[in-house]
C-alpha atoms as a PDB file:
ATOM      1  CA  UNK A   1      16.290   1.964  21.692  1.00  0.00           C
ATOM      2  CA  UNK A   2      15.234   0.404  18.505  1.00  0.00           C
ATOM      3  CA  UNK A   3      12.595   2.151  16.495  1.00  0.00           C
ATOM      4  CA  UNK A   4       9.459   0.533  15.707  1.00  0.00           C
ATOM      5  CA  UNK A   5       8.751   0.350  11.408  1.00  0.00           C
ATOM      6  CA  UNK A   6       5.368   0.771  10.429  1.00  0.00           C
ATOM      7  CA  UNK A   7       3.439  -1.424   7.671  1.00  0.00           C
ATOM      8  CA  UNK A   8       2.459   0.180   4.926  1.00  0.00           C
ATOM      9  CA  UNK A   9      -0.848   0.272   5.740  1.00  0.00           C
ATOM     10  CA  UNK A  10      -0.103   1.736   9.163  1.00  0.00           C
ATOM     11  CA  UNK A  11       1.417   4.793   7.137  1.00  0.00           C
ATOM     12  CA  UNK A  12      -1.711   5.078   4.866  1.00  0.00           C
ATOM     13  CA  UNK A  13      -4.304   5.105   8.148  1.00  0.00           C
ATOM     14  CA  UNK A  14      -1.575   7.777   9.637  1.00  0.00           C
ATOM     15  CA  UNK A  15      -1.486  10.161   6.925  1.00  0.00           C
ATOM     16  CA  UNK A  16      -5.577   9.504   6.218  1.00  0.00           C
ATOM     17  CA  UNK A  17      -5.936  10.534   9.582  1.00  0.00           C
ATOM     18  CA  UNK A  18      -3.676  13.629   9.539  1.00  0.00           C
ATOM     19  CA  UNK A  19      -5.106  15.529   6.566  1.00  0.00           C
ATOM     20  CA  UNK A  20      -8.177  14.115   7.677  1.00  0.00           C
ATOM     21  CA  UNK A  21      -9.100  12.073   4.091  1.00  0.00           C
ATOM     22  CA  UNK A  22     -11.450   9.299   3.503  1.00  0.00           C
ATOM     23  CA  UNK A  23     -10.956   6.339   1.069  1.00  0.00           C
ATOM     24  CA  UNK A  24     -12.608   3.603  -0.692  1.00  0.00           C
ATOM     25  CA  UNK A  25     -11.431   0.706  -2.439  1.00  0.00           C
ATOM     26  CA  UNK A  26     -12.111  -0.863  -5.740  1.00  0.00           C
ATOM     27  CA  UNK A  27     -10.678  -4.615  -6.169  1.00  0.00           C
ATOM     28  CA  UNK A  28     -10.410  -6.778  -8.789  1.00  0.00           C
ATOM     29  CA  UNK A  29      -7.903  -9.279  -8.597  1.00  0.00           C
ATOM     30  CA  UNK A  30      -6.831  -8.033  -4.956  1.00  0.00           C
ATOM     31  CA  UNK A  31     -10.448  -9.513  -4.002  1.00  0.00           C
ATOM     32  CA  UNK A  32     -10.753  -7.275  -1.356  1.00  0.00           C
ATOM     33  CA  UNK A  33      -7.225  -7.689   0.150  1.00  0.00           C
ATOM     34  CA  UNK A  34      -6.268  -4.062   0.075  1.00  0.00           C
ATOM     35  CA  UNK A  35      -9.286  -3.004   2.073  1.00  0.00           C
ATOM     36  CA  UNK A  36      -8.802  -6.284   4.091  1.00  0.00           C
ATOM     37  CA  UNK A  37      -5.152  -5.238   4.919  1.00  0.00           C
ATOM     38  CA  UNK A  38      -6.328  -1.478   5.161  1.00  0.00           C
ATOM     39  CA  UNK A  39      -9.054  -2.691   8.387  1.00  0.00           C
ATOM     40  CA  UNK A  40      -6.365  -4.524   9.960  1.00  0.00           C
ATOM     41  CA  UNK A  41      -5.497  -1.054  11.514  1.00  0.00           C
ATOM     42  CA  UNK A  42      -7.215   0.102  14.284  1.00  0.00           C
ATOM     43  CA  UNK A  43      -9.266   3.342  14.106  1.00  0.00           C
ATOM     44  CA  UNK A  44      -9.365   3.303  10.326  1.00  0.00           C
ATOM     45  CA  UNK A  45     -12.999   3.290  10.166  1.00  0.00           C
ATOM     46  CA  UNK A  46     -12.693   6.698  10.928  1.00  0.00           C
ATOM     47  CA  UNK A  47     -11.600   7.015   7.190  1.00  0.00           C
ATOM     48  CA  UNK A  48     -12.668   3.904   5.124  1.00  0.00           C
ATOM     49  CA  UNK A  49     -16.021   4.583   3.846  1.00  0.00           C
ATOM     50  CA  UNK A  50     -16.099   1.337   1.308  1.00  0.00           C
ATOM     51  CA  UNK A  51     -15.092  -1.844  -0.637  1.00  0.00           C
ATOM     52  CA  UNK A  52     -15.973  -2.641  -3.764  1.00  0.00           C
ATOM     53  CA  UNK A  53     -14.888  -6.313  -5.059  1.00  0.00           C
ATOM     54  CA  UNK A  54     -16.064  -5.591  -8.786  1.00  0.00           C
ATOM     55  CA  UNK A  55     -14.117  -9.030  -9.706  1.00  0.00           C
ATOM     56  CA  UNK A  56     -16.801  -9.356 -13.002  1.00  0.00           C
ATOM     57  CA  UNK A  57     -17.146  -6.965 -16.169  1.00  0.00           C
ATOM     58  CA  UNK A  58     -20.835  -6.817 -15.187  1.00  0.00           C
ATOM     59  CA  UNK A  59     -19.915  -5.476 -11.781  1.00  0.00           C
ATOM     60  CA  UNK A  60     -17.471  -3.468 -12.652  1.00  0.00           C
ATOM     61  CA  UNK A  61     -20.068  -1.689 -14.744  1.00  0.00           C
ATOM     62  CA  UNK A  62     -22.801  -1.537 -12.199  1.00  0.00           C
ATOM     63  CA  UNK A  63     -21.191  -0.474  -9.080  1.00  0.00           C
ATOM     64  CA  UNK A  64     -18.385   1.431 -10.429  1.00  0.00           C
ATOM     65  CA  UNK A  65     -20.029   2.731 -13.704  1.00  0.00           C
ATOM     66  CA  UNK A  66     -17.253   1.797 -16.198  1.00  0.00           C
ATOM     67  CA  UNK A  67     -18.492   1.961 -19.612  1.00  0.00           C
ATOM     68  CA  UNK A  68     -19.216  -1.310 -21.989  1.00  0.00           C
ATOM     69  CA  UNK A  69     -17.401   0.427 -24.461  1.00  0.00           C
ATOM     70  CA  UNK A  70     -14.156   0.414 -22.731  1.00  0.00           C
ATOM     71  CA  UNK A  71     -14.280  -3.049 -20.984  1.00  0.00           C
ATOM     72  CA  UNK A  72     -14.917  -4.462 -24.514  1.00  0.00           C
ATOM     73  CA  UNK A  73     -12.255  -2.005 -26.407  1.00  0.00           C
ATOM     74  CA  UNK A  74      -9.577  -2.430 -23.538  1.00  0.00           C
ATOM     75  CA  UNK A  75     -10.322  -5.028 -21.486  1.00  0.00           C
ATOM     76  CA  UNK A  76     -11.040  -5.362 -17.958  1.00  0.00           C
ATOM     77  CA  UNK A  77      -7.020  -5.447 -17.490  1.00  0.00           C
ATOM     78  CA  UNK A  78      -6.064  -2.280 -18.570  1.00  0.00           C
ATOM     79  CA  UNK A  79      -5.211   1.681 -17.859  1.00  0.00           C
ATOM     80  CA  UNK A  80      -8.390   2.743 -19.018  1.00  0.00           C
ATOM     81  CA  UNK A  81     -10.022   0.270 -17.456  1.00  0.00           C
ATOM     82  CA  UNK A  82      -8.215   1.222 -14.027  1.00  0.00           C
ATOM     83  CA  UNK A  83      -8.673   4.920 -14.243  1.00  0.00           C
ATOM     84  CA  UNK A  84     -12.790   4.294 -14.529  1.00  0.00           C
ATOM     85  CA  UNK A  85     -12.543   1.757 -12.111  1.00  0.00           C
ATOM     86  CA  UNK A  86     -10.916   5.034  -9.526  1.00  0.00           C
ATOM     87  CA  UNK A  87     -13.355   7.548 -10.618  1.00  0.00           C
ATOM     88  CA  UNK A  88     -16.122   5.146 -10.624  1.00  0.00           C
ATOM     89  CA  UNK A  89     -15.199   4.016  -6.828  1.00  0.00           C
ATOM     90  CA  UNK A  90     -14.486   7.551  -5.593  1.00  0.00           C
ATOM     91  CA  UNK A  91     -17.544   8.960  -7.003  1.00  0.00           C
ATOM     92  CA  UNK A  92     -20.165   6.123  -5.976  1.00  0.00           C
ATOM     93  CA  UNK A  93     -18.643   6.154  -1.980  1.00  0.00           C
ATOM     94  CA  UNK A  94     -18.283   9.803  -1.881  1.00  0.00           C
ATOM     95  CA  UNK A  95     -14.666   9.823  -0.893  1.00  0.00           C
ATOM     96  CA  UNK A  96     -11.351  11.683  -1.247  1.00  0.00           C
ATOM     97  CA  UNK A  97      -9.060   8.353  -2.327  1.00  0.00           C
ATOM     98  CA  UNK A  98     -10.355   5.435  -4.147  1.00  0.00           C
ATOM     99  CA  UNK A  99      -7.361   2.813  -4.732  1.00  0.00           C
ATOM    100  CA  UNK A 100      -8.177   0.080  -7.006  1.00  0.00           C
ATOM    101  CA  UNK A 101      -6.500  -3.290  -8.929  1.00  0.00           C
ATOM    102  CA  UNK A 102      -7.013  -5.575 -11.970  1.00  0.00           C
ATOM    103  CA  UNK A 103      -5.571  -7.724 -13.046  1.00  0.00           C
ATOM    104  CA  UNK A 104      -4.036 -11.649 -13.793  1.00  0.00           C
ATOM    105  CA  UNK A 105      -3.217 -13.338 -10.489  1.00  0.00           C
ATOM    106  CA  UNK A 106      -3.282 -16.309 -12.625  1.00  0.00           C
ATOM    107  CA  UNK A 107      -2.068 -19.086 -12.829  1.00  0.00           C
ATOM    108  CA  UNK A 108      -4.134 -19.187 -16.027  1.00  0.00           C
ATOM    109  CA  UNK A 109      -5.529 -16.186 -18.012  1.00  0.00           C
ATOM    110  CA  UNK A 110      -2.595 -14.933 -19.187  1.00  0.00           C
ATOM    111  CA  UNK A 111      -2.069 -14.506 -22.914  1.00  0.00           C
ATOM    112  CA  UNK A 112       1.202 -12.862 -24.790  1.00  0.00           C
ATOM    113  CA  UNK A 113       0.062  -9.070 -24.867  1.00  0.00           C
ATOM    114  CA  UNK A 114      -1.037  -9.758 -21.197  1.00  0.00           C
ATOM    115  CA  UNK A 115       0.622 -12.283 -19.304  1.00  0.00           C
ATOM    116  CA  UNK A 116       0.159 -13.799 -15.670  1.00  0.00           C
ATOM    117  CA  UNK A 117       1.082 -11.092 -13.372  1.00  0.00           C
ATOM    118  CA  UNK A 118       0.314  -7.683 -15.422  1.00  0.00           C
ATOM    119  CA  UNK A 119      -1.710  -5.956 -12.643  1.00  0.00           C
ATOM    120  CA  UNK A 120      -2.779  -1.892 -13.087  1.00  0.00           C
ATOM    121  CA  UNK A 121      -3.184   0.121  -9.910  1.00  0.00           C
ATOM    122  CA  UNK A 122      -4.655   3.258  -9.633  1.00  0.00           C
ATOM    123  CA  UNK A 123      -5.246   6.047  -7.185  1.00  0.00           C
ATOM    124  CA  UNK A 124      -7.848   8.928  -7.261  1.00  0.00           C
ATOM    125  CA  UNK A 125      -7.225  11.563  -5.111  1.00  0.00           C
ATOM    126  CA  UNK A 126      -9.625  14.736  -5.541  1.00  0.00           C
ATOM    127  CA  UNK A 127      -9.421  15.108  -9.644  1.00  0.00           C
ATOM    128  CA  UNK A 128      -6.300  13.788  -9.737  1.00  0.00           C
ATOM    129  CA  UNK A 129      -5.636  10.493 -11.133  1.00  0.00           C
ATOM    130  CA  UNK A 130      -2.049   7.911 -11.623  1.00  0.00           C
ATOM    131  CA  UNK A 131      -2.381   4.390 -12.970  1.00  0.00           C
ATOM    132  CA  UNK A 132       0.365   2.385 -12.733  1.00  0.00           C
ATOM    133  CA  UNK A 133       1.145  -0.749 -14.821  1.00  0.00           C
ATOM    134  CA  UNK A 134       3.000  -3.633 -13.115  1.00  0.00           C
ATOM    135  CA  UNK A 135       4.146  -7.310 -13.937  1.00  0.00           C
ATOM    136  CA  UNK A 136       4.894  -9.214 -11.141  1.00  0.00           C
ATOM    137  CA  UNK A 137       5.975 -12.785 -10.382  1.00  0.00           C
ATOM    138  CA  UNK A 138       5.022 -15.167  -8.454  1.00  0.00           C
ATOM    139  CA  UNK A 139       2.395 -17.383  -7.568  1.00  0.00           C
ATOM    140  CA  UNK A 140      -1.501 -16.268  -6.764  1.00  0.00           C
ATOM    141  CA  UNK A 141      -1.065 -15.291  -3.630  1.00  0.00           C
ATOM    142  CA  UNK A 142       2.581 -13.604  -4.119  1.00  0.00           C
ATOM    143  CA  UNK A 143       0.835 -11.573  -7.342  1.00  0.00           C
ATOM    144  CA  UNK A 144      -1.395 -10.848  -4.649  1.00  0.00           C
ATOM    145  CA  UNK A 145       0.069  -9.556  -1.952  1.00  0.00           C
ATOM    146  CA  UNK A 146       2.484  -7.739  -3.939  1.00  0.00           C
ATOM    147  CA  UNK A 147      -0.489  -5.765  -5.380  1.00  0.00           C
ATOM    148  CA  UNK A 148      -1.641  -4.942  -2.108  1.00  0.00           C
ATOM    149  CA  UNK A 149       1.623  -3.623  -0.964  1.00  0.00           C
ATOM    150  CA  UNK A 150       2.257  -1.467  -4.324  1.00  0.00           C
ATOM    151  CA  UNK A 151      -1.638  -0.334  -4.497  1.00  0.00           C
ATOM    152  CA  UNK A 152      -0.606   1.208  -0.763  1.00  0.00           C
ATOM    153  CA  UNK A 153       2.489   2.762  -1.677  1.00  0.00           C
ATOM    154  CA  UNK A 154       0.338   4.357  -4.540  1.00  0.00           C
ATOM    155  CA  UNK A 155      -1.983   5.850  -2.047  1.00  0.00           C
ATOM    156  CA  UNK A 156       0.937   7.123   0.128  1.00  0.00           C
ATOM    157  CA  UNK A 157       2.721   9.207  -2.605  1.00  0.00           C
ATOM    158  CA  UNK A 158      -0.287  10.778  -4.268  1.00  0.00           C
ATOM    159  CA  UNK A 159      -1.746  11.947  -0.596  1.00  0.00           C
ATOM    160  CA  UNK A 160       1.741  13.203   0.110  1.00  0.00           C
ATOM    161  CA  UNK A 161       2.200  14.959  -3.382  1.00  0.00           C
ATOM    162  CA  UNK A 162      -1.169  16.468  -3.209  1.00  0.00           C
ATOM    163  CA  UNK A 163      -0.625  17.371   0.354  1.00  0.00           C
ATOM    164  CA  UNK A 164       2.530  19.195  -0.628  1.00  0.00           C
ATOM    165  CA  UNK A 165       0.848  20.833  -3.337  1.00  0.00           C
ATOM    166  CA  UNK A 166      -1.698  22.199  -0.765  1.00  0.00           C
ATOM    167  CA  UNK A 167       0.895  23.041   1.482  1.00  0.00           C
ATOM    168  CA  UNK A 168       3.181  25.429  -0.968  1.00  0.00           C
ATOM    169  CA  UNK A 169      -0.195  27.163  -2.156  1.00  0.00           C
END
């Protein structure tokens, strides 16, 4: 009998649903793909409370509260930039997991310290926080989709680390 894989995103609604956890999304240069690929499973509005596509400075700062002072020292494609981006999200829908993404899908904006491709991820589960900094190649839509796919791998390892944690105490 052959065994059926699940998409990633099937694995994220599975383990949201186990623990019983609720996430949002923040998107920037995902433009709402993640929580796009996210509702193609069935059930998950059980557990996705939001979408935020914050694809301007001036929404970013609105909706998910990241500070002028860090979009204009860092940029808008950056760690810092990323982590506010998750605690803004998680805080403003109320949730256990925000996931977010900026970015250069390009195939312009890209300078030498950050080129086409250079995407940061980041996942917010209770207080705890992981960015992750990526280059990927590609076209648009590849720089895309791979940032979809990496964003949801994010979210699967930090629910299963925290979950472990919870577990062993």
């Amino acid at each position: 009998m052959t065994e059926i894989k699940q998409s990633q995103e099937e694995i994220v609604a599975a383990l949201l649903k186990k623990y019983t956890l609720t996430i949002t999304t923040a998107e920037s240069c995902t433009g709402g793909l993640i929580a796009g690929t996210l509702i193609n499973v069935p059930g998950i509005s059980d557990y996705f409370q939001e979408g935020y596509i914050t694809y301007a400075n001036e929404a970013k700062e609105k909706l998910l509260h990241v500070s002028h002072e860090t979009l204009t020292n860092f940029g808008a494609v950056s760690s810092e930039t990323a982590k506010e981006m998750a605690l803004g999200a998680k805080a403003a829908a109320g949730s256990n997991i925000s996931v977010i993404s900026t970015g250069i899908a390009g195939p312009d904006g890209g300078t030498d310290e950050k080129p086409v491709g250079l995407v940061y991820l980041a996942c917010c589960l209770n207080d705890d926080i992981e960015v992750e900094k990526h280059i990927f190649s590609g076209n648009r839509k590849e720089v895309r989709e791979a940032s979809v796919l990496s964003a949801l791998q994010l979210v699967e390892r930090m629910i299963k680390k925290h979950m472990d944690k919870r577990i062993e105490s």
